[in-house]
Protein backbone atom coordinates (compact mmCIF):
# COMPACT_ATOMS: atom_id res chain seq x y z
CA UNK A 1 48.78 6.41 -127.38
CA UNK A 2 51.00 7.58 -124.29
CA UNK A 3 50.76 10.72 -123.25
CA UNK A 4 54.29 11.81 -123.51
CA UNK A 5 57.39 10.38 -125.50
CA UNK A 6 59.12 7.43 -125.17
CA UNK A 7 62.89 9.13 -123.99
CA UNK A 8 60.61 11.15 -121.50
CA UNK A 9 59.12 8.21 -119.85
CA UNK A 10 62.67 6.80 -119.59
CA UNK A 11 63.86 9.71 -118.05
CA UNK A 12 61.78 9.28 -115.32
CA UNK A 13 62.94 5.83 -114.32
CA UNK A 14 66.34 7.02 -114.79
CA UNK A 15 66.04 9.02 -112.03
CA UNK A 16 63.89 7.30 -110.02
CA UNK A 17 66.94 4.40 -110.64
CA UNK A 18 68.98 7.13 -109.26
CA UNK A 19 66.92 7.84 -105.87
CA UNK A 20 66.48 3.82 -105.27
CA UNK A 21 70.67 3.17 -105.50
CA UNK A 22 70.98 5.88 -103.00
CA UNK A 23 68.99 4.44 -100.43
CA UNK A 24 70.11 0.94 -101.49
CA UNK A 25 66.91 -0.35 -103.15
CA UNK A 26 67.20 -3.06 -105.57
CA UNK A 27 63.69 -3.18 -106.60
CA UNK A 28 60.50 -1.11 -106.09
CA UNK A 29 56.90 -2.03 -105.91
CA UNK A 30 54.96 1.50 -107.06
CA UNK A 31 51.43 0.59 -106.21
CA UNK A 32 50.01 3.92 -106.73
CA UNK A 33 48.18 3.96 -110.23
CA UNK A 34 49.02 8.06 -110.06
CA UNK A 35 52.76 6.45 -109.85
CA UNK A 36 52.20 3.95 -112.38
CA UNK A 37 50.77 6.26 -114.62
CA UNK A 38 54.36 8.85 -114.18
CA UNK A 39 56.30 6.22 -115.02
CA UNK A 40 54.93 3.86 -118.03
CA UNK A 41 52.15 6.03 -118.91
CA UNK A 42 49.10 3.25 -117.82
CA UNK A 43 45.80 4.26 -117.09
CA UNK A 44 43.35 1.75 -116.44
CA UNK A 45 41.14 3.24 -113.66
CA UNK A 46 41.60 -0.11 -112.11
CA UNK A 47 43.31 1.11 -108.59
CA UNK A 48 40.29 -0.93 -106.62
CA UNK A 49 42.63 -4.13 -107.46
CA UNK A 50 45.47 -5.46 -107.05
CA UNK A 51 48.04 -3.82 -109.49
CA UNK A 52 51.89 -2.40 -109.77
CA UNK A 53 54.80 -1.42 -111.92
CA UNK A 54 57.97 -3.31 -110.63
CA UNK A 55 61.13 -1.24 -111.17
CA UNK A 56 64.53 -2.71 -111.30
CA UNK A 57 67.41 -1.12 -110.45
CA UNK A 58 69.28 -3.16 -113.43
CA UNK A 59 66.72 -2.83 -116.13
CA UNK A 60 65.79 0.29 -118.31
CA UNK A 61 62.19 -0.24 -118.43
CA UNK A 62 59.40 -0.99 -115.07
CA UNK A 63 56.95 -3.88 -115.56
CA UNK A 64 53.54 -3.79 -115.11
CA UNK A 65 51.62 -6.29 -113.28
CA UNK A 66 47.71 -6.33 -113.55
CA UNK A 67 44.85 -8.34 -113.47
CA UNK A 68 44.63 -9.82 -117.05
CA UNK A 69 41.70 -8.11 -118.48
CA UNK A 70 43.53 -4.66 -117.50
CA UNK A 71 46.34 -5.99 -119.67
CA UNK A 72 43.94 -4.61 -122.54
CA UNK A 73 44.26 -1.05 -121.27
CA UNK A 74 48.13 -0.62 -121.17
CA UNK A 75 48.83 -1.29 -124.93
CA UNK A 76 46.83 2.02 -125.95
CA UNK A 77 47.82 3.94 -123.09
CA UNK A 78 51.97 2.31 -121.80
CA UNK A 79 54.64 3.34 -123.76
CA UNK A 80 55.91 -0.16 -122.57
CA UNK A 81 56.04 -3.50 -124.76
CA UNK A 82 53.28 -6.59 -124.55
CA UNK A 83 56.28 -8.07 -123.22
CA UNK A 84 56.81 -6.28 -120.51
CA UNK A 85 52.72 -6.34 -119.32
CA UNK A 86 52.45 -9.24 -116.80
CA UNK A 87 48.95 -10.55 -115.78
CA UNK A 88 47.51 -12.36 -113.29
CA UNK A 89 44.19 -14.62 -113.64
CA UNK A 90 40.79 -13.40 -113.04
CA UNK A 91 39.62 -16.23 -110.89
CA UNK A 92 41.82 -14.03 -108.18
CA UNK A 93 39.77 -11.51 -108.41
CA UNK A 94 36.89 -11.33 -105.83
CA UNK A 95 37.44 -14.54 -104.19
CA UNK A 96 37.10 -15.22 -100.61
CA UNK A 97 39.23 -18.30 -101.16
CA UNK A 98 42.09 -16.32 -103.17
CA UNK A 99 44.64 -13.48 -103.11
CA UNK A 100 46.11 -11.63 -106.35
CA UNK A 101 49.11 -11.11 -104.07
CA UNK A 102 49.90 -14.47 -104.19
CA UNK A 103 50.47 -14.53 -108.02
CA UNK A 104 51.87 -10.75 -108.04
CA UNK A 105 54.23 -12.44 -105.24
CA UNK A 106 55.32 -14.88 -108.00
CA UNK A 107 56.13 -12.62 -110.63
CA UNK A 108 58.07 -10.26 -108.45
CA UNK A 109 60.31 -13.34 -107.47
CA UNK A 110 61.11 -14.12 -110.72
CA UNK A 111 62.32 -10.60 -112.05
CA UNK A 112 63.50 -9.28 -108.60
CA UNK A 113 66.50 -10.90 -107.76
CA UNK A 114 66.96 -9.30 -104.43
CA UNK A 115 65.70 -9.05 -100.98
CA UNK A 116 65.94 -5.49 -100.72
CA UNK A 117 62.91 -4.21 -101.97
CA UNK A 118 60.92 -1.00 -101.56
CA UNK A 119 57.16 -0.76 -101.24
CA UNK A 120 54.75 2.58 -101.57
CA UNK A 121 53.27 0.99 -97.79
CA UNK A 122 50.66 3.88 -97.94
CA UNK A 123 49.07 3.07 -101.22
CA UNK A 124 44.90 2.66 -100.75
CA UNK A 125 44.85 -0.38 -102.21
CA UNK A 126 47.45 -1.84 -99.79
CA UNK A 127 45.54 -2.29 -96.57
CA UNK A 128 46.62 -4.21 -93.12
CA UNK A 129 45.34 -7.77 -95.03
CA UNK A 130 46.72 -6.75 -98.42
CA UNK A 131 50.18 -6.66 -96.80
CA UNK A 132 49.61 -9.56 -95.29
CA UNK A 133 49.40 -11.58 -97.89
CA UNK A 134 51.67 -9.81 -99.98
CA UNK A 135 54.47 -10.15 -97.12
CA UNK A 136 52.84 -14.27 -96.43
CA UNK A 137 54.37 -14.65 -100.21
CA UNK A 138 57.03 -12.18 -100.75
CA UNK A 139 60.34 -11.64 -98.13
CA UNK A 140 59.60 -7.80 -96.66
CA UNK A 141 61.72 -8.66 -93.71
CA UNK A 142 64.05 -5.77 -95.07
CA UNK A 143 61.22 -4.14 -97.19
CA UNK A 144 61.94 -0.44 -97.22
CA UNK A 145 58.85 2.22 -97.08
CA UNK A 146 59.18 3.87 -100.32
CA UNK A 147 56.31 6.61 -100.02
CA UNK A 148 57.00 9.47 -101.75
CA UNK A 149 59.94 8.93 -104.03
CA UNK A 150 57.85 8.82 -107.46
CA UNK A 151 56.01 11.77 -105.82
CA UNK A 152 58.84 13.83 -105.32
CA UNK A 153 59.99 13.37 -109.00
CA UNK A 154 56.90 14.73 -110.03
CA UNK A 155 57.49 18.14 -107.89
CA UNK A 156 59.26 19.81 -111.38
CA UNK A 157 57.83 19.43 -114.17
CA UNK A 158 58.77 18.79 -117.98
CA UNK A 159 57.79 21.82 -120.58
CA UNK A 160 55.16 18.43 -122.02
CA UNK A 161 53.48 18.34 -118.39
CA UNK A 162 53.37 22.66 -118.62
CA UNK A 163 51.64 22.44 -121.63
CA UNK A 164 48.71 19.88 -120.25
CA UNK A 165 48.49 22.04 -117.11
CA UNK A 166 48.19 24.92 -119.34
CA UNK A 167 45.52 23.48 -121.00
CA UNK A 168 43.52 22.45 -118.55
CA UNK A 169 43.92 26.20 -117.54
CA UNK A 170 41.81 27.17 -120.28
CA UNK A 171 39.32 24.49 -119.51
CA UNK A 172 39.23 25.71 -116.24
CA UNK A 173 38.45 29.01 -116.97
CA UNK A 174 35.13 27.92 -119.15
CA UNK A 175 34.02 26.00 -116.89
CA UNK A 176 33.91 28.43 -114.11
CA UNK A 177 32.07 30.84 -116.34
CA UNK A 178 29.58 28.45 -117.35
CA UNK A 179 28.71 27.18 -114.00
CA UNK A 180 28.72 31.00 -113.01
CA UNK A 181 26.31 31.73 -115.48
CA UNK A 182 23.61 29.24 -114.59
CA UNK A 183 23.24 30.66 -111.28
CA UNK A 184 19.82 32.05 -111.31
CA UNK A 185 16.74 32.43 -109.01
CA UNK A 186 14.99 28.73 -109.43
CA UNK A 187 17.54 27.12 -111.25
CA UNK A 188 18.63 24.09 -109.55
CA UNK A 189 21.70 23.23 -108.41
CA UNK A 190 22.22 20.20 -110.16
CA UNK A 191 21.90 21.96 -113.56
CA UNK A 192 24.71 24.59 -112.48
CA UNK A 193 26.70 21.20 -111.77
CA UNK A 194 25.57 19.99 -114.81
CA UNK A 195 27.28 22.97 -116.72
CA UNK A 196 30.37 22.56 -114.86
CA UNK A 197 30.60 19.22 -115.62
CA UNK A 198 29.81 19.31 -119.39
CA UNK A 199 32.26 22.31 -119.84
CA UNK A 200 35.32 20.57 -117.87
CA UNK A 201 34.54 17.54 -120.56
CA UNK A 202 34.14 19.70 -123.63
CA UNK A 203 36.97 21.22 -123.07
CA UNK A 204 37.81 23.84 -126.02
CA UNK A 205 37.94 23.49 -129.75
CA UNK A 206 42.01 22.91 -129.62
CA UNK A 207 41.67 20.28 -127.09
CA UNK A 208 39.28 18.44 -124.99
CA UNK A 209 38.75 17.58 -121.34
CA UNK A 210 39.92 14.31 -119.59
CA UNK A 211 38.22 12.11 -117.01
CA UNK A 212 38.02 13.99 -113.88
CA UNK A 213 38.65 13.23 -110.39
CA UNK A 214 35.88 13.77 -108.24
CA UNK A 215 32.86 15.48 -109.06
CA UNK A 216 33.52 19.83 -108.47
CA UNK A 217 33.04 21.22 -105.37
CA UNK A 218 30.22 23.26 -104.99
CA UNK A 219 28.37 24.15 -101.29
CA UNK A 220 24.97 26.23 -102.05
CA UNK A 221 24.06 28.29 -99.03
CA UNK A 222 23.12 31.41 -97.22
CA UNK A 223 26.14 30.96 -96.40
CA UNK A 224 28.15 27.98 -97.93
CA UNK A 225 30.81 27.32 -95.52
CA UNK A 226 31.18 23.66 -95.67
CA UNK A 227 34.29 22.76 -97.65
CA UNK A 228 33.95 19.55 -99.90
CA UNK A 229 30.27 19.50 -100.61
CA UNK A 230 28.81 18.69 -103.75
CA UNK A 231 25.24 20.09 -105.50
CA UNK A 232 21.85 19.32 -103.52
CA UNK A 233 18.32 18.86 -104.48
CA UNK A 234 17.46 22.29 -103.89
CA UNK A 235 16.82 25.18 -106.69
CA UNK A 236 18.28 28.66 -105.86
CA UNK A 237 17.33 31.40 -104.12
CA UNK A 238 18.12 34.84 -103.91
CA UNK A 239 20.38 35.66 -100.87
CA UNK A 240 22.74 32.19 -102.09
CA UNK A 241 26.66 31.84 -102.40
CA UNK A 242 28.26 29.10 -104.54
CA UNK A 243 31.42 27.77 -103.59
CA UNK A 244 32.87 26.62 -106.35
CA UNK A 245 36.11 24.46 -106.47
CA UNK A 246 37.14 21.95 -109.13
CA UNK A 247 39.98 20.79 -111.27
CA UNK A 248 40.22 20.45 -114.99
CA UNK A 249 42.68 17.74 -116.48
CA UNK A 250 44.54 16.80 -119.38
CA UNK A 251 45.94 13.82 -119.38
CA UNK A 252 45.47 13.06 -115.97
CA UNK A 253 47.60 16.32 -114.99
CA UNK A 254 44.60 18.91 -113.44
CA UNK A 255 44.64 22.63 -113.35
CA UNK A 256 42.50 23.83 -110.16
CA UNK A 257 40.07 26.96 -109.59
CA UNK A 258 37.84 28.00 -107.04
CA UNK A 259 35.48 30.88 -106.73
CA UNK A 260 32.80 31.65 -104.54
CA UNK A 261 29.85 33.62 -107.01
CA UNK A 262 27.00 35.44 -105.09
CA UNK A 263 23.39 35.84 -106.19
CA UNK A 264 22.29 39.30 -105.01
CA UNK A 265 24.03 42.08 -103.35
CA UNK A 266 26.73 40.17 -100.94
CA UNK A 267 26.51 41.47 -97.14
CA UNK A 268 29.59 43.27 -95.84
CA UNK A 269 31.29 40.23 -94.39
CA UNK A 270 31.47 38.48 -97.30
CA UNK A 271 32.83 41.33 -99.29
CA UNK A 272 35.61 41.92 -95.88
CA UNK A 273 36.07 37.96 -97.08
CA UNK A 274 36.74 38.31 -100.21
CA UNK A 275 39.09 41.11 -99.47
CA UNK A 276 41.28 38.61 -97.25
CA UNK A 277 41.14 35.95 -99.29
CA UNK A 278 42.61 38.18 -102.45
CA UNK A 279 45.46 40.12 -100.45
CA UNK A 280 46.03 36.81 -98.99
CA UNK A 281 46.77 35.18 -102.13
CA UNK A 282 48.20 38.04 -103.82
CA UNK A 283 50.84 38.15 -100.74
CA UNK A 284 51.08 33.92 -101.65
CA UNK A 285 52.01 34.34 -105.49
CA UNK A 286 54.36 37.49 -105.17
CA UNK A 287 56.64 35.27 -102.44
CA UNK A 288 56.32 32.02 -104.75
CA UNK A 289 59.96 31.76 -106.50
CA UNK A 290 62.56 29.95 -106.88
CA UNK A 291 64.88 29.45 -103.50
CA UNK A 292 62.11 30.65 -101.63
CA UNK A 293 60.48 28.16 -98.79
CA UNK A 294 57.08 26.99 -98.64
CA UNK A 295 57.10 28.61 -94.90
CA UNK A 296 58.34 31.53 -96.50
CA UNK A 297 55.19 31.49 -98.81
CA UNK A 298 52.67 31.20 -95.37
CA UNK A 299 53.90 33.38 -93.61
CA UNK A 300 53.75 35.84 -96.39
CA UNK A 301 50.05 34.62 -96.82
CA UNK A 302 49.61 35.32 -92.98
CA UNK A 303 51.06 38.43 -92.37
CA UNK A 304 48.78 39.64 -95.44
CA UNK A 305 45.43 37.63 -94.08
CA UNK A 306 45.72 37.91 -90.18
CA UNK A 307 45.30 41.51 -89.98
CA UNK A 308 41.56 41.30 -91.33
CA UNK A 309 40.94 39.47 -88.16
CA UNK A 310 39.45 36.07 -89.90
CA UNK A 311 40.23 32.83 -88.55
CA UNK A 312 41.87 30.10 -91.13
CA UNK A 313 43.27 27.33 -89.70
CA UNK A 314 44.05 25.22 -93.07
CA UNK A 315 47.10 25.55 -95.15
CA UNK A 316 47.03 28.20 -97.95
CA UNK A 317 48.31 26.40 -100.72
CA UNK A 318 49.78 22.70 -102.07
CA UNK A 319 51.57 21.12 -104.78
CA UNK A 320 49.79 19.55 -107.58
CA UNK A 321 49.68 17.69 -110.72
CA UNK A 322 49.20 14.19 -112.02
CA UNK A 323 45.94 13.26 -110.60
CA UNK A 324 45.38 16.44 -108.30
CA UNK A 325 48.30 14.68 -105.75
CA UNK A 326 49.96 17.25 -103.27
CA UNK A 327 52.80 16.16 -101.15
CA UNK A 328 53.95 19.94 -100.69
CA UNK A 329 52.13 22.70 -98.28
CA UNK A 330 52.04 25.91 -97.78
CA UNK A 331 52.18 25.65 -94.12
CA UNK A 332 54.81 27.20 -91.58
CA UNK A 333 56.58 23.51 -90.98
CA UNK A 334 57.12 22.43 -94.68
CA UNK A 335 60.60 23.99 -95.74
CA UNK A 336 60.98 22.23 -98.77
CA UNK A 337 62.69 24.62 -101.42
CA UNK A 338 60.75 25.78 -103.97
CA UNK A 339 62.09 25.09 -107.82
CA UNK A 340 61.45 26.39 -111.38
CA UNK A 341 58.68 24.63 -112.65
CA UNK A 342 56.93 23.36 -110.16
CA UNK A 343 52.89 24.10 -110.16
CA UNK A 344 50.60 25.28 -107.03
CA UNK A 345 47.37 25.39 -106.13
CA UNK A 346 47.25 28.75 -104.11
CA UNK A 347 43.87 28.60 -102.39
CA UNK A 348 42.53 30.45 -99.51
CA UNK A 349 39.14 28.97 -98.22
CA UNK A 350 37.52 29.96 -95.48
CA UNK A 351 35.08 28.28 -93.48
CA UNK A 352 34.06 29.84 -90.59
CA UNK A 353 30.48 29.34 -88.49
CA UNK A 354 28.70 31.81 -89.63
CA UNK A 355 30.20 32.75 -93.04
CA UNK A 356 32.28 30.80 -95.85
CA UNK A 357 34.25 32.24 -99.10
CA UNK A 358 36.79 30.46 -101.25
CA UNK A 359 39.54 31.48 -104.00
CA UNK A 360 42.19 29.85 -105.59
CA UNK A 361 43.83 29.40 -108.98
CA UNK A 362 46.62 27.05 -109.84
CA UNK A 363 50.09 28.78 -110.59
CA UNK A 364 53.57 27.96 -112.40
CA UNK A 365 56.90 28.81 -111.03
CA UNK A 366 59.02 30.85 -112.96
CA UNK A 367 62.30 32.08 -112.75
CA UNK A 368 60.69 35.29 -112.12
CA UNK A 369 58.19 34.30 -109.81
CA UNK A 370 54.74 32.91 -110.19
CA UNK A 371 52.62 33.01 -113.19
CA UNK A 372 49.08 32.05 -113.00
CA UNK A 373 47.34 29.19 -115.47
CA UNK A 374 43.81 31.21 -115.16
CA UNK A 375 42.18 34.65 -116.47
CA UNK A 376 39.71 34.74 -114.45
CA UNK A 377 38.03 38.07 -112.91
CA UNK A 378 39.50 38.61 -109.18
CA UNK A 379 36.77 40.77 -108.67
CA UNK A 380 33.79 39.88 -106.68
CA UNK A 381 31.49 37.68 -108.85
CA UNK A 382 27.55 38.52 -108.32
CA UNK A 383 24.43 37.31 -109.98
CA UNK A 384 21.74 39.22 -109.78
């Protein structure tokens, strides 16, 4: 069943109704499954094809437009009707003869009945040939780049969408202390992953884990300074730092947490790290509120991190949600105003030649200020 309630669905096309009559938008091709997913509830995992929800700006409810055996997965998971789940035929699909956009074209032109028509143009699946054919069958002569405007109704979010963050919190949490606690001398890495993995799926006894988006994070190293790696081949040794970043999710809406977890006695630079990266973040979450900036929240980070004399280039922080999608930093050149409500990863990684440390947890903005979604230790975590 959908993951939230019919009038809340609605809600959100309401607005998003709301943002396409402002900028004169009659309909709007969302091509983002993360998108499709906000606004009709769909999740078919099926983003490597051809797909979209069509909005109208004189109908209540999108349509959704897939290949026809995806049509199977929006009855369990759309609050939308069988009637309003187009298809289009599987002899489309990987031909070197065919195009899906040429049917997609077709059903647009029948429930679109204007020119003026707004496309996500940065969606993956929408490359410089995609477009090609979608424009060789569809008038974009007045097409309007609609990146962004499901993404920035997703910035606050709904006391339903709190509670799956919250959630996922908790899972979080586990999972962090599970991977931490299969760091050993000879265990390998892939069976710390391994833990990671199972917890984020377990989830707890309340509620369980969803699907996640990319396998966690987790550099092995003497040090680990790379940023995105994954688990080797290798078993552990003493002397090793684990990076550890992943997300859990519920619902497709992910709760982030990184730590870095030492086996043996860390040396002094990585405990000077660790030091930055907590008075960093500490600085982030106590200027997080609402009317502040997301500059404001930097330089707060900065003028708590510089004067430990580490260099960190990256930003300190980003929005997130529905699929682990950020379209807010915490950089000195974003100034968007920060709301009640909304939910940030705070993270302060550092990846420098010679050493590497990570933290972050994922927070909530209050009318107070920030509150985080994890209870885990801020301390310095060694294995010995």
């Amino acid at each position: 069943m959908p993951a939230f309630t019919q009038p809340e669905y609605r809600e959100r096309n309401i607005r998003l109704r709301q943002q396409m009559a402002e900028r004169g938008i009659d309909a709007l091709l969302v091509l983002n499954e993360s998108n499709m997913n906000y606004l009709t509830g769909y999740e078919g995992y099926s983003d490597y094809v051809p797909q979209l929800a069509l909005v109208c700006q004189d109908e209540e409810d999108p349509w959704l437009i897939l290949r026809e055996i995806d049509t199977l997965n929006a009855t369990p998971t759309s609050y939308l009707p069988e009637s309003r789940v187009l298809s289009y035929p599987e002899k489309y699909i990987g031909s070197g003869e065919r195009t899906p956009w040429e049917p997609i074209s077709g059903l647009v032109k029948k429930r679109a009945k204007s020119s003026r028509i707004g496309v996500e143009m940065g969606a993956k699946i929408l490359g410089i040939k995609s477009y090609a054919a979608l424009a060789n069958n569809l008038d974009l002569s007045k097409a309007v780049d609609a990146d962004g405007m499901v993404t920035t109704l997703q910035r606050v979010k709904s006391p339903a969408e709190l509670a799956y963050i919250e959630q996922a919190g908790k899972i979080a949490d586990k999972a962090m202390q599970a991977g931490r606690l299969e760091i050993a001398v000879g265990a390998r890495e892939c069976d710390v992953a391994a833990a990671v993995q199972s917890a984020l799926l377990k989830g707890t006894p309340e509620f369980p884990g969803g699907p996640c988006y990319g396998a966690p994070t987790m550099p092995v190293g003497s040090p680990a300074n790379a940023p995105h790696l994954k688990w080797s081949d290798a078993s552990y040794k003493m002397g090793c730092q684990t990076n550890f970043e992943f997300g859990a999710f519920r619902h497709r809406y992910a709760c982030a947490l990184a730590r870095t977890v030492f086996l043996g006695e860390p040396s002094a630079r990585a405990q000077h790290l660790h030091r930055a990266a907590v008075d960093g973040f500490l600085a982030e979450v106590d200027a997080i509120r609402p009317g502040a900036k997301c500059s404001d929240v930097s330089h707060a980070f900065k003028r708590a991190f510089e004067p430990y004399g580490v260099r960190k280039e990256s930003r300190s922080g980003y929005s997130i949600g529905i699929d682990w999608n950020a379209d807010l930093s915490f950089q000195p050149d974003d100034h968007t105003v920060i709301e009640a409500n909304m939910t940030f990863h705070v993270l302060v990684g550092i990846y420098e030649r010679e050493y590497g440390y990570i933290f972050s947890e994922t927070v909530r903005v209050t009318e107070n200020g920030a509150k985080s979604f994890s209870n885990m230790s801020r301390d310095l975590l060694v294995n010995y």
